[in-house]
Protein backbone atom coordinates (compact mmCIF):
# COMPACT_ATOMS: atom_id res chain seq x y z
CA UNK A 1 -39.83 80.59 11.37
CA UNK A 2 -37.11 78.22 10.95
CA UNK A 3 -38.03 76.50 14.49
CA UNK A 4 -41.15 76.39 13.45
CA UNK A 5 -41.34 74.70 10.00
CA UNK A 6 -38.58 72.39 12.42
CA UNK A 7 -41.35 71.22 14.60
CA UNK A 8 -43.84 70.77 12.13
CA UNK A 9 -41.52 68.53 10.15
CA UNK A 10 -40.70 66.75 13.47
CA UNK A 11 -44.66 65.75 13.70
CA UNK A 12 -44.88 64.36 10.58
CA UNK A 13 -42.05 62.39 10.97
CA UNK A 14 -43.59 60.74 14.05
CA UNK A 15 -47.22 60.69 12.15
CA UNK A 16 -45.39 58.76 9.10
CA UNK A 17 -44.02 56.18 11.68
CA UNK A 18 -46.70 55.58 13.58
CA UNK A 19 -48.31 54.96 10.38
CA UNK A 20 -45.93 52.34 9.30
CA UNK A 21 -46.00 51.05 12.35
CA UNK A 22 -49.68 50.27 12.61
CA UNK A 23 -49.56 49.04 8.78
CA UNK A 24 -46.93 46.66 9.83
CA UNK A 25 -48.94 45.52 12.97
CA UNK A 26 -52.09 44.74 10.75
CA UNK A 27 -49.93 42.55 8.41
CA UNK A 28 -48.36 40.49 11.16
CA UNK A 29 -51.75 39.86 12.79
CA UNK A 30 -53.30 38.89 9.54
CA UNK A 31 -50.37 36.79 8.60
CA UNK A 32 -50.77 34.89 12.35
CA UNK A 33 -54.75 34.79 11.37
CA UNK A 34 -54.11 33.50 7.98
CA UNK A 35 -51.40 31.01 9.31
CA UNK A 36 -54.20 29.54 12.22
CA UNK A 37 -56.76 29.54 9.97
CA UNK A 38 -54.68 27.46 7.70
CA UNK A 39 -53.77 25.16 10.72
CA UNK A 40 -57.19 24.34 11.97
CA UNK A 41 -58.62 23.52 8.07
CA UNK A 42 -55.78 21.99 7.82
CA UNK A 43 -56.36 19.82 10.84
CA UNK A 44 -59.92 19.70 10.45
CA UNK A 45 -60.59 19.27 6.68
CA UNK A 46 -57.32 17.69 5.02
CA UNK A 47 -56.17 14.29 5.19
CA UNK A 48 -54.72 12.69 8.02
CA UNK A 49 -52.26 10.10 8.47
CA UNK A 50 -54.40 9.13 11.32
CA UNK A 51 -58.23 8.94 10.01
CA UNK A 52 -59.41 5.93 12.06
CA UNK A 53 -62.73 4.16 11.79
CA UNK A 54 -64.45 2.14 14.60
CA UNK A 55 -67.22 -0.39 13.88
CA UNK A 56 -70.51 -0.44 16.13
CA UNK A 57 -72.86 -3.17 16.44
CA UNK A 58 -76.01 -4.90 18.23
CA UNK A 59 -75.69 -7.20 21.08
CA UNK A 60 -76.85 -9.92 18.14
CA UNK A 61 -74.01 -9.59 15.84
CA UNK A 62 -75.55 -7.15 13.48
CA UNK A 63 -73.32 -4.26 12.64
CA UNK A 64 -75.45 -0.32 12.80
CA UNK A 65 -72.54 2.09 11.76
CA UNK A 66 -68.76 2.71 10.77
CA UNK A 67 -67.65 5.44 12.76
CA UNK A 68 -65.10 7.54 10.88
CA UNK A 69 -62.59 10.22 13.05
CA UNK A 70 -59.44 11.64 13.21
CA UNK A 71 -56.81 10.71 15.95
CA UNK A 72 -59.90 11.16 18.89
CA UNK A 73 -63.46 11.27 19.46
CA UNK A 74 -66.36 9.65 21.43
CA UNK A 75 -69.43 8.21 21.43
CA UNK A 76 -72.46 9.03 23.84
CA UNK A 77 -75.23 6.71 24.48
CA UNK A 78 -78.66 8.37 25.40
CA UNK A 79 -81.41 7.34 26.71
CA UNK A 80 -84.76 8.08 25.62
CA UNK A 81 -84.91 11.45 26.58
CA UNK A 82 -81.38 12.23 25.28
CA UNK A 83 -80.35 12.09 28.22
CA UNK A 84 -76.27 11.13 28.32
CA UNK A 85 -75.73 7.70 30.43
CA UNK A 86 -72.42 6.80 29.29
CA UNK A 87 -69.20 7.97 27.26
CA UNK A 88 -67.21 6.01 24.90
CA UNK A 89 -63.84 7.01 24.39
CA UNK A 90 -62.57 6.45 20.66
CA UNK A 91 -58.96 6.43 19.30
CA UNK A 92 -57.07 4.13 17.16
CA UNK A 93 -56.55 1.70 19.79
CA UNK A 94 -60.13 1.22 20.04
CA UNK A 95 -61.73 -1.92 19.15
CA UNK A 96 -65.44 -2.73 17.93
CA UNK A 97 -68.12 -1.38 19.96
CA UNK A 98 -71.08 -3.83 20.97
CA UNK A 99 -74.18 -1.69 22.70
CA UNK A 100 -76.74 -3.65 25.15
CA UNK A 101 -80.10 -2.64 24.57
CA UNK A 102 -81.09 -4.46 27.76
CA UNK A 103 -84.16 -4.62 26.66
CA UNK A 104 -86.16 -7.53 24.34
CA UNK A 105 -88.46 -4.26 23.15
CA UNK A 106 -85.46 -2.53 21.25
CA UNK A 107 -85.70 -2.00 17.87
CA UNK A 108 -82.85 -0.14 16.74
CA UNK A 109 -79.93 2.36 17.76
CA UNK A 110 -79.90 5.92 15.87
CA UNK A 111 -76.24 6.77 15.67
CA UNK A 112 -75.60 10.58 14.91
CA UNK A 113 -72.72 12.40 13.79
CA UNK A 114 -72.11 16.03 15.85
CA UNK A 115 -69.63 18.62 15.48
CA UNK A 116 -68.39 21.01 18.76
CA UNK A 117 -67.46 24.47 17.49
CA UNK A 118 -64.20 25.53 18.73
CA UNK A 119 -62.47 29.23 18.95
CA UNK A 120 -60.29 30.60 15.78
CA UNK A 121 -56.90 28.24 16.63
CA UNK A 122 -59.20 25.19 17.89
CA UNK A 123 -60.08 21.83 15.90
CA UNK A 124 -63.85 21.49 15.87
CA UNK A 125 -63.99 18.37 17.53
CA UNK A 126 -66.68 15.35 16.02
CA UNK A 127 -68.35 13.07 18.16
CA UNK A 128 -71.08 10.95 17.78
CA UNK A 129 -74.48 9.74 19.94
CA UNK A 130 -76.51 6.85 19.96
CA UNK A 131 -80.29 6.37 21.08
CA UNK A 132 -82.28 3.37 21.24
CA UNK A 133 -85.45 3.14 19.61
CA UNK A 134 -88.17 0.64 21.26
CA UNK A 135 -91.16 -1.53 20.12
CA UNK A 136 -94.38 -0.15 21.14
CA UNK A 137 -94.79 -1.72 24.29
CA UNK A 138 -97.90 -4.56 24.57
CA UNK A 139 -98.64 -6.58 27.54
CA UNK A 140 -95.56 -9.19 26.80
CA UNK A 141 -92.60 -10.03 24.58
CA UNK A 142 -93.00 -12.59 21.89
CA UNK A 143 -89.40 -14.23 21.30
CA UNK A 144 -88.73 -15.76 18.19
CA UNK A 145 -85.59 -18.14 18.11
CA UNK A 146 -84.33 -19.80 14.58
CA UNK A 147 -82.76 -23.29 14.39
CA UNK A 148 -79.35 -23.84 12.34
CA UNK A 149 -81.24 -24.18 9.06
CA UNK A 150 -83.18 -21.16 9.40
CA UNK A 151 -82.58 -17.58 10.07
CA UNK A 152 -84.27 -14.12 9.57
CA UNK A 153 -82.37 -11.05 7.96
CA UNK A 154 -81.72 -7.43 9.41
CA UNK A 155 -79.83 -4.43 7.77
CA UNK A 156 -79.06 -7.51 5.34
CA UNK A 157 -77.28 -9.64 7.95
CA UNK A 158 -78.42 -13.19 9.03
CA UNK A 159 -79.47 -12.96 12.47
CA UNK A 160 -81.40 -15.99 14.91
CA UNK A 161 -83.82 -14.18 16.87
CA UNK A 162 -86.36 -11.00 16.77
CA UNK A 163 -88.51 -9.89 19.38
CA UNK A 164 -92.22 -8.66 19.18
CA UNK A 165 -94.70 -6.41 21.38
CA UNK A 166 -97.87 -9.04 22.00
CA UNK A 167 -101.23 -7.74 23.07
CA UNK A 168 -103.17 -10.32 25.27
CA UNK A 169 -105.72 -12.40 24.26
CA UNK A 170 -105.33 -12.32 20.74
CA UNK A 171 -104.35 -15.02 18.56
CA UNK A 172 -100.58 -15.79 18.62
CA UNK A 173 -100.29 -17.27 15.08
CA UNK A 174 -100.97 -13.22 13.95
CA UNK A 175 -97.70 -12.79 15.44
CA UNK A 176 -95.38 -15.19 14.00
CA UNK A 177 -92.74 -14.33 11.34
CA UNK A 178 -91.44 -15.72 8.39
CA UNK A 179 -87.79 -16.73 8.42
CA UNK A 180 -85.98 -17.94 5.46
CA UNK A 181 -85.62 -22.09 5.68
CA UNK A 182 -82.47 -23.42 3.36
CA UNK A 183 -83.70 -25.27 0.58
CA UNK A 184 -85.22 -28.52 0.86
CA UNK A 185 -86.38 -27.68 4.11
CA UNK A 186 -89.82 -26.96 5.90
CA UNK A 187 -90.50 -25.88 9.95
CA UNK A 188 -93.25 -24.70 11.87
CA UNK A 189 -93.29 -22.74 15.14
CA UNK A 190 -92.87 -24.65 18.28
CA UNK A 191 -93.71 -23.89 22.41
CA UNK A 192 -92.29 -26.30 24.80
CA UNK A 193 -91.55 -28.88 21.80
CA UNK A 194 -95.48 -28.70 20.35
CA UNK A 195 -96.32 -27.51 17.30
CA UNK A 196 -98.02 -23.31 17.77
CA UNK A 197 -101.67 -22.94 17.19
CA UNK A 198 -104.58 -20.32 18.21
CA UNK A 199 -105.31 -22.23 21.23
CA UNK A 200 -101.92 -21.86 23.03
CA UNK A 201 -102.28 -18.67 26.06
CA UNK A 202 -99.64 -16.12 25.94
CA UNK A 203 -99.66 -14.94 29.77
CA UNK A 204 -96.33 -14.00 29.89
CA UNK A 205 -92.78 -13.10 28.21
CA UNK A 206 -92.39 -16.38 25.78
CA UNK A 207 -89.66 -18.01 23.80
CA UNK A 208 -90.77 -19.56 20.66
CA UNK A 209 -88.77 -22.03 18.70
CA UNK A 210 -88.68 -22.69 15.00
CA UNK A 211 -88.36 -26.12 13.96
CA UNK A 212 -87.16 -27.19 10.49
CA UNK A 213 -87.45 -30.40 8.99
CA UNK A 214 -86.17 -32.03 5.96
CA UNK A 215 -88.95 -32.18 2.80
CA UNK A 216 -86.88 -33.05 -0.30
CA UNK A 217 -89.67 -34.24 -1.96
CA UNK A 218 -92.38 -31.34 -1.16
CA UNK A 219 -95.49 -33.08 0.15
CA UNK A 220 -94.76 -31.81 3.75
CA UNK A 221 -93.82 -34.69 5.69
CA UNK A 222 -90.64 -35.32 7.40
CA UNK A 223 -88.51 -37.26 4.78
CA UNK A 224 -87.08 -39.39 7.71
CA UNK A 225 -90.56 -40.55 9.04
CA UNK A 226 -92.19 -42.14 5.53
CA UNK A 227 -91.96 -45.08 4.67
CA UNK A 228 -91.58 -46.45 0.93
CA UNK A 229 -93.35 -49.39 -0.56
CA UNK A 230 -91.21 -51.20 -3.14
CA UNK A 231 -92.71 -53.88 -5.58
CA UNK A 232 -90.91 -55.98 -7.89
CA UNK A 233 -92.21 -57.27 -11.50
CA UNK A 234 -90.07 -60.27 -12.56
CA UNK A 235 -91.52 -60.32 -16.08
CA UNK A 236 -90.73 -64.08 -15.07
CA UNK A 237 -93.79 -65.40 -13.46
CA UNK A 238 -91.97 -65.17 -10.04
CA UNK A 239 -93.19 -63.27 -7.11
CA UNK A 240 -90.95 -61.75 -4.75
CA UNK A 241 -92.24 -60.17 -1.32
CA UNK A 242 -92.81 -55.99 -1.26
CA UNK A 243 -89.96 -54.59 1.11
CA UNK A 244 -90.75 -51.17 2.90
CA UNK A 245 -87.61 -49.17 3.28
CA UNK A 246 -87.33 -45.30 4.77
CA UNK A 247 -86.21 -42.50 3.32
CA UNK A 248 -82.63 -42.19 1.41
CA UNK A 249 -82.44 -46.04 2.44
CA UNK A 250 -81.10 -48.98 -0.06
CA UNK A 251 -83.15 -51.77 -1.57
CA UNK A 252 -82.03 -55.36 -0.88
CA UNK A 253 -81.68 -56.49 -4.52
CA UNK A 254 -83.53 -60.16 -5.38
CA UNK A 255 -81.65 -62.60 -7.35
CA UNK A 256 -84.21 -64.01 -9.78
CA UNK A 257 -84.58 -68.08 -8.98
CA UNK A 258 -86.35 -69.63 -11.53
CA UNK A 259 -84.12 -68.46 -14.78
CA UNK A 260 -81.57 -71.51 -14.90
CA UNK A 261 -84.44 -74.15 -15.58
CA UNK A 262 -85.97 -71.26 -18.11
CA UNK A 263 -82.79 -71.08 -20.31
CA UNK A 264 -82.81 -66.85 -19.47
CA UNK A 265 -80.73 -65.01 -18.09
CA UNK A 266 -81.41 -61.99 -15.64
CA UNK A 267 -79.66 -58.69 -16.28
CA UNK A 268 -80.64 -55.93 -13.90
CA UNK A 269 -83.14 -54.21 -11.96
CA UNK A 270 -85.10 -50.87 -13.92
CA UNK A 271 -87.03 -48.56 -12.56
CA UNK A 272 -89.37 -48.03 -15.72
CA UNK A 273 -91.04 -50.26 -17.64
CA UNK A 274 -89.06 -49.50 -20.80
CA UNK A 275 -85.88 -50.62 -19.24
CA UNK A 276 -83.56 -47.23 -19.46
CA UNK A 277 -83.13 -46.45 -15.67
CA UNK A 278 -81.21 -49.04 -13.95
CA UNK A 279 -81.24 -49.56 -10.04
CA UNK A 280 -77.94 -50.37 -8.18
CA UNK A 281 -77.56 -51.78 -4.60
CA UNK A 282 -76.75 -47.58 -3.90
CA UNK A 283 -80.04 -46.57 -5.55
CA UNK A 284 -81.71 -44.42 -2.65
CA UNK A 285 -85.20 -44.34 -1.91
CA UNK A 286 -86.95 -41.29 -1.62
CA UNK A 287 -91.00 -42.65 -2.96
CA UNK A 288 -92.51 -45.84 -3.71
CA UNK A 289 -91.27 -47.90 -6.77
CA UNK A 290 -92.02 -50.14 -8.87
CA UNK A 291 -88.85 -52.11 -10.59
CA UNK A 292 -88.95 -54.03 -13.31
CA UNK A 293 -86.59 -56.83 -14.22
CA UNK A 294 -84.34 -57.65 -17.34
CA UNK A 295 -84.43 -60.70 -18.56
CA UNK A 296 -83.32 -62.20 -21.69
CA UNK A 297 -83.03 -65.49 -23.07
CA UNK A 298 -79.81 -67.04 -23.35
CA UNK A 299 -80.84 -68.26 -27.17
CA UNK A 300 -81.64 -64.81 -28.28
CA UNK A 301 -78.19 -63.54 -26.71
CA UNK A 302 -75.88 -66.01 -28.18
CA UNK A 303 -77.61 -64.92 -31.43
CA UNK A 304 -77.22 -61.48 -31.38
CA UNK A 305 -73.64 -60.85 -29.51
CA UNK A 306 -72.01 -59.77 -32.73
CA UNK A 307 -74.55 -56.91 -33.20
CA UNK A 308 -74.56 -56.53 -29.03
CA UNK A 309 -71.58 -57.71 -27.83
CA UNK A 310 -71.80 -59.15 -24.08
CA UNK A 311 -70.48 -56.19 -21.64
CA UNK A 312 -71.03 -58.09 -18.15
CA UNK A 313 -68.46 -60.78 -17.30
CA UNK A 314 -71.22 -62.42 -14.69
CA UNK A 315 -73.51 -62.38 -17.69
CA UNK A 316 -70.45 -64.00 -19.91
CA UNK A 317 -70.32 -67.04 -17.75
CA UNK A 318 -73.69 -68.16 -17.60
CA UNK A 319 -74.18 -68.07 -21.81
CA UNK A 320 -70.27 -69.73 -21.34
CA UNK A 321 -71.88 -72.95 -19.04
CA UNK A 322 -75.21 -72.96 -21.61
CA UNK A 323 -72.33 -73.39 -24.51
CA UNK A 324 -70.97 -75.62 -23.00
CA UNK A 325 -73.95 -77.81 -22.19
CA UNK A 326 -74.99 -77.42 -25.92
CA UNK A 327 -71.33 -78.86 -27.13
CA UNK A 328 -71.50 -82.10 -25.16
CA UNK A 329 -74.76 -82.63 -26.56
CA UNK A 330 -72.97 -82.44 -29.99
CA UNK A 331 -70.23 -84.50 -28.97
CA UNK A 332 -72.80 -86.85 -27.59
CA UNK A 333 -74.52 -87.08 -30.85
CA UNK A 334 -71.77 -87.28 -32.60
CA UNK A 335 -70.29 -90.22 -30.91
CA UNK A 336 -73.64 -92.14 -31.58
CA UNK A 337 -73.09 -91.27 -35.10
CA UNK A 338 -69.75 -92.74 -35.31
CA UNK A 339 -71.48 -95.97 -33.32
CA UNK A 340 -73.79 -96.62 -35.42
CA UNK A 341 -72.01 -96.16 -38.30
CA UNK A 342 -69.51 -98.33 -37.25
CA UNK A 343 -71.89 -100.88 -36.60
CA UNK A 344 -73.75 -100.72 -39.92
CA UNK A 345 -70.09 -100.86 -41.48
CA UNK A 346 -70.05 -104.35 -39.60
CA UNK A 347 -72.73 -105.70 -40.59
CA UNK A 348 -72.30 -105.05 -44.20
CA UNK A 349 -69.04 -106.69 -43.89
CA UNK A 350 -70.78 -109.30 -42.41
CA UNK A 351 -73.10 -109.75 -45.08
CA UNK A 352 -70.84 -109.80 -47.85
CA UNK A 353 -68.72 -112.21 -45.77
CA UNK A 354 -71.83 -114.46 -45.53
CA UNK A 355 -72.87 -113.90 -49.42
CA UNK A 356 -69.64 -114.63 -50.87
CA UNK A 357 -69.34 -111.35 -52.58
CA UNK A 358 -66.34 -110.67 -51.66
CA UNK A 359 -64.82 -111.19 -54.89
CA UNK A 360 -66.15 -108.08 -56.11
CA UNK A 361 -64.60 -105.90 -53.88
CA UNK A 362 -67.60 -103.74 -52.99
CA UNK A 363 -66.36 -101.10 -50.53
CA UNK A 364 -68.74 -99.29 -48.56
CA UNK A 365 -67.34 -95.43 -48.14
CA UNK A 366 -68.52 -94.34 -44.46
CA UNK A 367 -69.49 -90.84 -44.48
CA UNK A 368 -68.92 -89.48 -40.64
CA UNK A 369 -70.62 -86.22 -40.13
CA UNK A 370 -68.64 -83.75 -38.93
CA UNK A 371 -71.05 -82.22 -36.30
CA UNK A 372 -68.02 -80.90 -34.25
CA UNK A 373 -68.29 -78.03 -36.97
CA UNK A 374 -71.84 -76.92 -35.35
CA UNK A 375 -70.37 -76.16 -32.04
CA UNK A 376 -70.28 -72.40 -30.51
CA UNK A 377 -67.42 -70.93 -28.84
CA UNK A 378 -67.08 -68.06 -26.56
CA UNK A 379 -64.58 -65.48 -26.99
CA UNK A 380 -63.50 -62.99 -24.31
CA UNK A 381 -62.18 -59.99 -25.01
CA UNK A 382 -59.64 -58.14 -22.35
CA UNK A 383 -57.74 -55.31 -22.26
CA UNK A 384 -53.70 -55.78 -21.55
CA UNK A 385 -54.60 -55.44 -17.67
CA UNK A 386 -57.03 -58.35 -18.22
CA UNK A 387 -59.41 -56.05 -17.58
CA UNK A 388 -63.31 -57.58 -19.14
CA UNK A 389 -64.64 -55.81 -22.04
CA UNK A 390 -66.37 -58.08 -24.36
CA UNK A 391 -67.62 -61.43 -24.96
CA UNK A 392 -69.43 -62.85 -28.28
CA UNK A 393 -70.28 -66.24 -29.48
CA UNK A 394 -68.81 -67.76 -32.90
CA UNK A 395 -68.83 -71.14 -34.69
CA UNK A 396 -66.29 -73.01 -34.78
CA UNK A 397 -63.83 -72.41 -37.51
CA UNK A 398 -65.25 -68.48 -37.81
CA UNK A 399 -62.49 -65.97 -38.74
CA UNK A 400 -62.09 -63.12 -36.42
CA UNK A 401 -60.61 -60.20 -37.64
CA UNK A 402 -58.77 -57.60 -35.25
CA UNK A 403 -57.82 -54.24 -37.34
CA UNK A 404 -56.67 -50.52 -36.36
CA UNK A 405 -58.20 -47.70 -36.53
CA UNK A 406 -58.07 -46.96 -39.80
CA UNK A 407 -59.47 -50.31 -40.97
CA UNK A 408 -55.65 -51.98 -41.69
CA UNK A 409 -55.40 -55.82 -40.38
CA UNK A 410 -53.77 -55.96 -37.28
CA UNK A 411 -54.41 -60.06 -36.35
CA UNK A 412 -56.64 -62.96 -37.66
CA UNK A 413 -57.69 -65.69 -35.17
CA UNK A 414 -59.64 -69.00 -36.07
CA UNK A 415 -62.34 -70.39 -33.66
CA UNK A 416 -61.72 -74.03 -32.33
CA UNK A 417 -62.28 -73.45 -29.15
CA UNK A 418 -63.05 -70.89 -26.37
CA UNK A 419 -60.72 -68.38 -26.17
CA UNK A 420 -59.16 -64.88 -25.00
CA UNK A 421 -57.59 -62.07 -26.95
CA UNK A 422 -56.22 -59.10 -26.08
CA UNK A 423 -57.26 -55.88 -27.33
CA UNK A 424 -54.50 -52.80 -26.94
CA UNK A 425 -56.02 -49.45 -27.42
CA UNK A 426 -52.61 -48.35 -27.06
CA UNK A 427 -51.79 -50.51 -30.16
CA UNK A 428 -54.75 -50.22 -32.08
CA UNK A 429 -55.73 -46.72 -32.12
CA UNK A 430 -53.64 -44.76 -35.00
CA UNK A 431 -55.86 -41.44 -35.18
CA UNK A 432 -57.35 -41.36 -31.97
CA UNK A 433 -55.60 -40.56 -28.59
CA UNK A 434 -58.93 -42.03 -26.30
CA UNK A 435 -60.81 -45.13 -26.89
CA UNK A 436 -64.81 -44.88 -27.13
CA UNK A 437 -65.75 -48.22 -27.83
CA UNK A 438 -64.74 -51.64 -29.99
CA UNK A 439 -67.46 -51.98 -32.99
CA UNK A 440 -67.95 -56.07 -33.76
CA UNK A 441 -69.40 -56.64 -37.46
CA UNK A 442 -69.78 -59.50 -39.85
CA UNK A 443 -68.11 -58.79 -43.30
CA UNK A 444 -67.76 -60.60 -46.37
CA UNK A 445 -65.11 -60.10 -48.84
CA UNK A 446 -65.69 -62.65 -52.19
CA UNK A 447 -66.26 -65.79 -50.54
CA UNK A 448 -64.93 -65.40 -47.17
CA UNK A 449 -67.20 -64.14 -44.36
CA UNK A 450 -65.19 -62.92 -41.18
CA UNK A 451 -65.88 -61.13 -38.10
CA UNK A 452 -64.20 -57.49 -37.84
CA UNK A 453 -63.47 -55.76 -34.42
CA UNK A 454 -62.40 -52.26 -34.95
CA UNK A 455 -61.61 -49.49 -32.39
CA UNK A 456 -63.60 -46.31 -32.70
CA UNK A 457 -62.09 -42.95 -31.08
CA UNK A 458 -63.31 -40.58 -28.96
């Protein structure tokens, strides 16, 4: 009995161990299945240190995918029957991939992503294809080629040519596209340099170029082959020969002849009749025009300097010579004054001489005129540079003012002759950091009647 219950303790013994011994099998395996199933999502699903992407485009520059791996892949190009023709090996080291459609029918590449399932302890490894995709096919290929001021758009990318199936015999302006022209710019379609039209024969694969063409002012024309008729009103009685001039070019300003012998005075050129829009040697021509000229008489503008003081220092020096002429008349006039009264003086001396009336010493009191007091003057204004600002005209013996800013005298000057003074913004401005203008003014305080020039600030 005792052997016995021995030998059955003996097999459970060995039962219990083999037991444990399978248990502990089954935990090692699934700890090795947990640990490579751990490994290969980690290698397939985490981040990587090494995710690389590689960029794929058209043979014309216009980028179709990002391809995004880890460490490795590839790329397959099909053909249409997905059919494998080449392999692309891809790894960091790769650079941009450019596929040739060889064809002028393709339309587009369809780039796939595709997974290979591997066993328990293998990465899946991702790959990707791309297939071309084709035009319907017609009897011949329409090419369509852009100049450098126009350009079509694909997948949102500028590109210079497309390419379109054509079907004989039918009219080839159905065919042509629209590409987007930069502004202030027209084109048309062009084969072998002439313009495109329903009557040209497709018989074969054809290039067509676009042809742009400046049109700034939108009456579709070539700017650079008008021409612009420019007429001149002299408001003078003058005439003065039309000039034609092409686009963008320059008008040869007239001097005005007649104006010396007319006492005026000629200020600018305008290209409106209400005088606001003045034309410059660098005015451009882009249409005809019609300019009209300023003219002003030099009487009215010595009149009127005070309330618009003369800006131009060309304009300055022709009123300066009129002045001038106008003083030696006065001197003139007075010195035939002073002749004549001397002579009258002499003769009444003569007279009494003759009449004996001496005795009564009757004294004739000669009254000279002073006419010298009816001459004008001009005064110049400059800055400390002797830079021109201003002219007016003033009597002579007129008081001219200068004050700062805030109205406070700075300088007086009498007229007796033409002059300069300096005007100091620096000086004169006591509120203001930046001159705007000088405002001339008459003023009269009690009895005394002045000119004022006053800075005004910005």
């Amino acid at each position: 009995m005792t052997t016995r219950k021995g030998s059955e303790n003996d097999l459970k013994k060995r039962k219990s161990k083999k037991a444990l011994l399978i248990g502990i099998a089954i935990i090692v395996v699934s700890v090795v299945l947990l640990i490579g199933a751990f490994i290969g999502y980690n290698k397939v699903y985490l981040p990587s240190l090494k995710n690389v992407t590689v960029a794929v485009y058209k043979d014309n520059g216009v980028k179709i995918d990002q391809l995004a791996f880890k460490e490795k892949s590839y790329l397959q190009i099909l053909d249409e029957q997905d059919q494998v023709i080449e392999r692309i090996d891809l790894d960091e080291q790769t650079p941009d991939v450019t596929l040739d459609g060889h064809s002028p029918l393709l339309k587009d590449w369809e780039i796939k992503q595709k997974v290979q399932k591997n066993g328990l302890f293998e990465r899946d490894e991702v790959y990707y294809t791309a297939k071309p995709t084709y035009l319907e096919n017609k009897d011949f290929v329409l090419t369509f080629m852009t100049d450098e001021r126009s350009h079509f758009f694909e997948n949102e990318q500028q590109i210079s040519s497309l390419s379109k199936p054509y079907k004989a015999g039918e009219p080839v302006t159905h065919y042509l596209p629209e590409p987007t022209i930069d502004e202030d710019f027209k084109g048309y379609w062009t084969l072998n340099h002439e313009a495109v039209t329903d009557e040209i024969i497709i018989n074969e694969d054809t290039v067509l170029q676009f042809k742009t063409y400046q049109d700034k002012n939108d009456n579709w024309i070539d700017d650079f082959s008008e021409a612009f008729t420019v007429n001149f009103v002299t408001n003078t009685g003058e005439e003065i020969e039309n000039q034609v001039i092409g686009w963008e070019g320059t008008i040869g300003l007239p001097q005005l002849q007649t104006l010396k012998e007319e006492n005026k005075v000629f200020y600018d050129w305008y290209s409106d009749e209400q005088l606001t829009n003045v034309v410059t040697n660098e005015s451009k021509v882009t249409s005809d025009m019609t300019l009209f000229a300023k003219v002003k008489s030099i009487p009215e503008i010595i009149n009127t300097t005070i309330e618009h003081p003369i800006t131009r220092k060309d304009i300055a020096i022709e009123v300066q010579s009129v002045l001038h002429e106008q003083n030696s008349d006065i001197d003139k006039q007075f010195n035939t004054k002073v002749l004549e009264e001397e002579k009258e003086r002499k003769a009444l001396k003569a007279y009494n001489k003759a009449n004996n009336i001496l005795s009564e010493k009757v004294e004739q009191v000669t009254q000279l005129h002073n006419l010298g007091q009816k001459k004008l003057y001009l005064i110049t204004f400059l800055d400390p540079l002797n830079q021109y600002l201003y002219s007016i005209v003033a009597p002579y013996g007129q008081t001219i003012k200068v004050v700062y800013e805030d109205g406070q005298l700075f300088k007086e000057y009498a007229v007796r002759q033409d002059s300069t003074i300096i005007l100091d913004q620096e000086t004169l401005l006591t509120e203001s950091s930046d001159l705007d203008r000088y405002d001339f003014e008459y003023r009269q305080i009690n009895d005394s009647v002045f000119i004022k020039v006053q800075p005004v600030g910005k």
